[in-house]
N, C-alpha and C. Protein backbone atom coordinates (compact mmCIF):
# COMPACT_ATOMS: atom_id res chain seq x y z
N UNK A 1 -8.53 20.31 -15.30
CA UNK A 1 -9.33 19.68 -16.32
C UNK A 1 -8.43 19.40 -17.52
N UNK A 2 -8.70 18.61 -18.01
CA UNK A 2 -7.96 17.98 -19.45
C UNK A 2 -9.04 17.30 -20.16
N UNK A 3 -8.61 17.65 -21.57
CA UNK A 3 -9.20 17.46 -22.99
C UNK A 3 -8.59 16.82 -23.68
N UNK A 4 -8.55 14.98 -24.22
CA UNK A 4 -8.12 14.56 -24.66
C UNK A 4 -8.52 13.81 -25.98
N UNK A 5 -7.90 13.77 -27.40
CA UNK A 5 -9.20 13.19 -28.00
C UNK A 5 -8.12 12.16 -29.08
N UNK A 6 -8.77 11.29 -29.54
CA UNK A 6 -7.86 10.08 -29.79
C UNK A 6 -8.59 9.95 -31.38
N UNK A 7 -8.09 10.44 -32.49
CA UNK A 7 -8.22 10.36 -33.77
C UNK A 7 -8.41 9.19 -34.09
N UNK A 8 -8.05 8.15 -33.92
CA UNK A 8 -7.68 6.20 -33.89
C UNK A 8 -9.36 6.19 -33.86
N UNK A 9 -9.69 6.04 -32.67
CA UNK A 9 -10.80 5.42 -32.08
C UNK A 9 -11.94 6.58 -32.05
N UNK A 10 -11.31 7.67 -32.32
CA UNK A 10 -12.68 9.19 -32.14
C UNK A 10 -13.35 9.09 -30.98
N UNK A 11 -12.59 9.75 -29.95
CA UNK A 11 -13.17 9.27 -28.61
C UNK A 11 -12.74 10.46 -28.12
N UNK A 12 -13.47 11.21 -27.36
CA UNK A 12 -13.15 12.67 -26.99
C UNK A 12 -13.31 12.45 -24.90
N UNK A 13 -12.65 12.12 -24.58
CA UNK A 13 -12.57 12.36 -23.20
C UNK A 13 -12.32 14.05 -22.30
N UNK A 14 -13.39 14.72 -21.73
CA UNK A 14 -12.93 15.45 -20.82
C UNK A 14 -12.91 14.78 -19.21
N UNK A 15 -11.52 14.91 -19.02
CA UNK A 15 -11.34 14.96 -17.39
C UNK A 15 -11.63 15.58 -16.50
N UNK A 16 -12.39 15.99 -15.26
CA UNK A 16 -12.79 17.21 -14.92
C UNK A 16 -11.68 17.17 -13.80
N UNK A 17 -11.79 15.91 -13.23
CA UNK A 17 -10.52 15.96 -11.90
C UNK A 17 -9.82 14.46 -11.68
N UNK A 18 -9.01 14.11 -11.30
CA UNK A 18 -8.28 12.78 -11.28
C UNK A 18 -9.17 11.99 -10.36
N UNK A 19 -8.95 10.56 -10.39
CA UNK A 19 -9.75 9.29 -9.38
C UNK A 19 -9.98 8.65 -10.13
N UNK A 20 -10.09 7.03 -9.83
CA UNK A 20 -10.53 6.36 -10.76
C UNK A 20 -12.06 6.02 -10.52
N UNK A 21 -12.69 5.60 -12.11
CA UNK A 21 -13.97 5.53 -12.17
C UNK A 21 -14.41 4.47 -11.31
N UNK A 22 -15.61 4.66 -10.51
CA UNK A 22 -15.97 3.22 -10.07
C UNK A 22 -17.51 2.84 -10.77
N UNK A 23 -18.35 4.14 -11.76
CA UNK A 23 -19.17 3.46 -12.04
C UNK A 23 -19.29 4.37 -12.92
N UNK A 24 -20.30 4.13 -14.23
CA UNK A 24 -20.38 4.90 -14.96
C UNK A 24 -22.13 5.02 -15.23
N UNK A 25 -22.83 5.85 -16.30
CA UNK A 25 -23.61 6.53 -16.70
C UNK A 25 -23.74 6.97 -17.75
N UNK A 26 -24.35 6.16 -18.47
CA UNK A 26 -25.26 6.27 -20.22
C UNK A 26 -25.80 7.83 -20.08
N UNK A 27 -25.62 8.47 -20.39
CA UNK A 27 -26.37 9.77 -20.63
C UNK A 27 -26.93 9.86 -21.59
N UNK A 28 -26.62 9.69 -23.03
CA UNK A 28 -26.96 9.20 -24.12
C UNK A 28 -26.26 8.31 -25.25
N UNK A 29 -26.84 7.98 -26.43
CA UNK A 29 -26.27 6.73 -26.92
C UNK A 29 -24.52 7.42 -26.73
N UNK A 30 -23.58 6.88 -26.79
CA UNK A 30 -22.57 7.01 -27.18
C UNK A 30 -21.50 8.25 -26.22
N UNK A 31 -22.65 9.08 -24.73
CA UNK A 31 -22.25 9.76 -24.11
C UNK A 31 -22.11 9.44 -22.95
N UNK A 32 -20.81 9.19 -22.11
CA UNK A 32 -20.97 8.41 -20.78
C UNK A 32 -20.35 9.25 -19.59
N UNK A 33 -20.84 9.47 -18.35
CA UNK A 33 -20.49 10.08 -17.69
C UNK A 33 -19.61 9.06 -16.76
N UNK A 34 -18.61 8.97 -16.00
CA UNK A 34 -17.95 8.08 -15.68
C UNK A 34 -18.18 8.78 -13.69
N UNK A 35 -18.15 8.07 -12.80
CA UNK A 35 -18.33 8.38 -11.35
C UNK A 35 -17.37 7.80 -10.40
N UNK A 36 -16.70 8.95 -9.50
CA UNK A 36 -16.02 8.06 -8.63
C UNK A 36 -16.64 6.93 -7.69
N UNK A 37 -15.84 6.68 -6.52
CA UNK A 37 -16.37 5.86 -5.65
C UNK A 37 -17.78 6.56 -4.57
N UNK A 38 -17.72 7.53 -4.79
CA UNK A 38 -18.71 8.37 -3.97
C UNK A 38 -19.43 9.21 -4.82
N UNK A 39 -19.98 8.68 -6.06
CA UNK A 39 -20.66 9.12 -6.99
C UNK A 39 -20.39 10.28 -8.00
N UNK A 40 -19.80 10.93 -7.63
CA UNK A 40 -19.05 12.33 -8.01
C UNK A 40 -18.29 12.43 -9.33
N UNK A 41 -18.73 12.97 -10.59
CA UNK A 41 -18.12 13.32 -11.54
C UNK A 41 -17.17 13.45 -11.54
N UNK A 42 -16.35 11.84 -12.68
CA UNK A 42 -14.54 11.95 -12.96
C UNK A 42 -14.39 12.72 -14.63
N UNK A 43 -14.95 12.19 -15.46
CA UNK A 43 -14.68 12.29 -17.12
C UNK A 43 -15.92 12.06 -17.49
N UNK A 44 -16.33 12.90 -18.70
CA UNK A 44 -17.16 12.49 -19.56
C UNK A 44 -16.26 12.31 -20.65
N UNK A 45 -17.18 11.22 -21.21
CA UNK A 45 -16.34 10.10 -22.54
C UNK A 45 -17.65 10.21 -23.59
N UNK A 46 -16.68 10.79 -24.96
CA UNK A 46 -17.71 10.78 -25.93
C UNK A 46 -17.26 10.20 -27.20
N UNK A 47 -17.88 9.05 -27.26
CA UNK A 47 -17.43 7.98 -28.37
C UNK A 47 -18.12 8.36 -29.92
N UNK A 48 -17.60 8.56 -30.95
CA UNK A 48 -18.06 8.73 -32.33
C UNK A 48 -17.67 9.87 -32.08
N UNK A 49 -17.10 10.58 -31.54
CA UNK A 49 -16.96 12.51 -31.33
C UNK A 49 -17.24 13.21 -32.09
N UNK A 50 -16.17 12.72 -33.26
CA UNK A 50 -16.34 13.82 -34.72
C UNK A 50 -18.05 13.77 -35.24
N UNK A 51 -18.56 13.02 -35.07
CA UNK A 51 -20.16 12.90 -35.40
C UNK A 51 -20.91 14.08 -34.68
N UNK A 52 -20.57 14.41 -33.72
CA UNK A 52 -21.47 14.69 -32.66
C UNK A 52 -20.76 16.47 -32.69
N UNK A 53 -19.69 16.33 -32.31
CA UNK A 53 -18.91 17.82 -32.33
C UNK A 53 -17.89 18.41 -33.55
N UNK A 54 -17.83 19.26 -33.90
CA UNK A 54 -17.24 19.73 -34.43
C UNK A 54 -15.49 20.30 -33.41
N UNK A 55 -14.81 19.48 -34.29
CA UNK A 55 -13.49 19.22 -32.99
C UNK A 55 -12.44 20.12 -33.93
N UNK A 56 -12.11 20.66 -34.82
CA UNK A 56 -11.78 22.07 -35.28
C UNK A 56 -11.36 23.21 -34.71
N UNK A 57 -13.20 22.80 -33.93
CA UNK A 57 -13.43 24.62 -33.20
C UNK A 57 -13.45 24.22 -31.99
N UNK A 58 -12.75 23.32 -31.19
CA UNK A 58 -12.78 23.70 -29.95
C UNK A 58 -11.59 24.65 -29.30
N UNK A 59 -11.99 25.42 -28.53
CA UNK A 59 -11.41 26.45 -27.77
C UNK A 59 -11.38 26.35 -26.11
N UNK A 60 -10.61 26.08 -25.99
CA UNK A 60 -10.30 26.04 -24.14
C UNK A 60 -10.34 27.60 -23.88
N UNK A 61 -11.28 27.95 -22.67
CA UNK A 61 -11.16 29.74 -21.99
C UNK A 61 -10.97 29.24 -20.53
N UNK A 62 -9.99 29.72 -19.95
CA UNK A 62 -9.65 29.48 -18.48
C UNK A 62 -9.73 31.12 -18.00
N UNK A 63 -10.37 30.80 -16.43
CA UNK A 63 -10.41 32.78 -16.20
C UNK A 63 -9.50 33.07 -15.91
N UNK A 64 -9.44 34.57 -15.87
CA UNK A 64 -8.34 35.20 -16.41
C UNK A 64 -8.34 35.58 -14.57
N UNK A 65 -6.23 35.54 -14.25
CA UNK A 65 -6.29 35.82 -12.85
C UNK A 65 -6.21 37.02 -12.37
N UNK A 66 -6.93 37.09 -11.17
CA UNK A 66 -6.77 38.78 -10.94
C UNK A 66 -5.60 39.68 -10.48
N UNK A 67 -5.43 40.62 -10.74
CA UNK A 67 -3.97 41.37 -10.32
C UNK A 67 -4.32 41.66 -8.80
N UNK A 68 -3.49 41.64 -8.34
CA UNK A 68 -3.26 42.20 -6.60
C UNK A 68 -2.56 43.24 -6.35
């Protein structure tokens, strides 16, 4: 997954997995879910970002791996 966010344009993209979009999905004004070719969640794209989130406080938590 990747978190990308573009100060220019305030556009907060998460990637969940690589492919390109073949269709996308209004979720709400300004929130778009983007779909591969077999419907399946690529990126959500969130346009106006700073409006909507507070981008400051975001914090990435990945789990933690287990010892063997």
């Amino acid at each position: 997954m990747k978190i990308k966010y573009s100060k220019e344009a305030d556009v907060l993209l998460i990637e969940l997995r690589e492919g390109h979009p073949a269709d996308s999905i209004d979720l709400k004004e300004g929130v778009i879910l983007h779909l591969d070719e077999r419907g399946l969640p690529l990126e959500i794209e969130i346009l106006d970002a700073s409006k909507l989130a507070s981008l400051e406080e975001i914090h990435i938590m990945a789990p933690l791996e287990v010892a063997r």
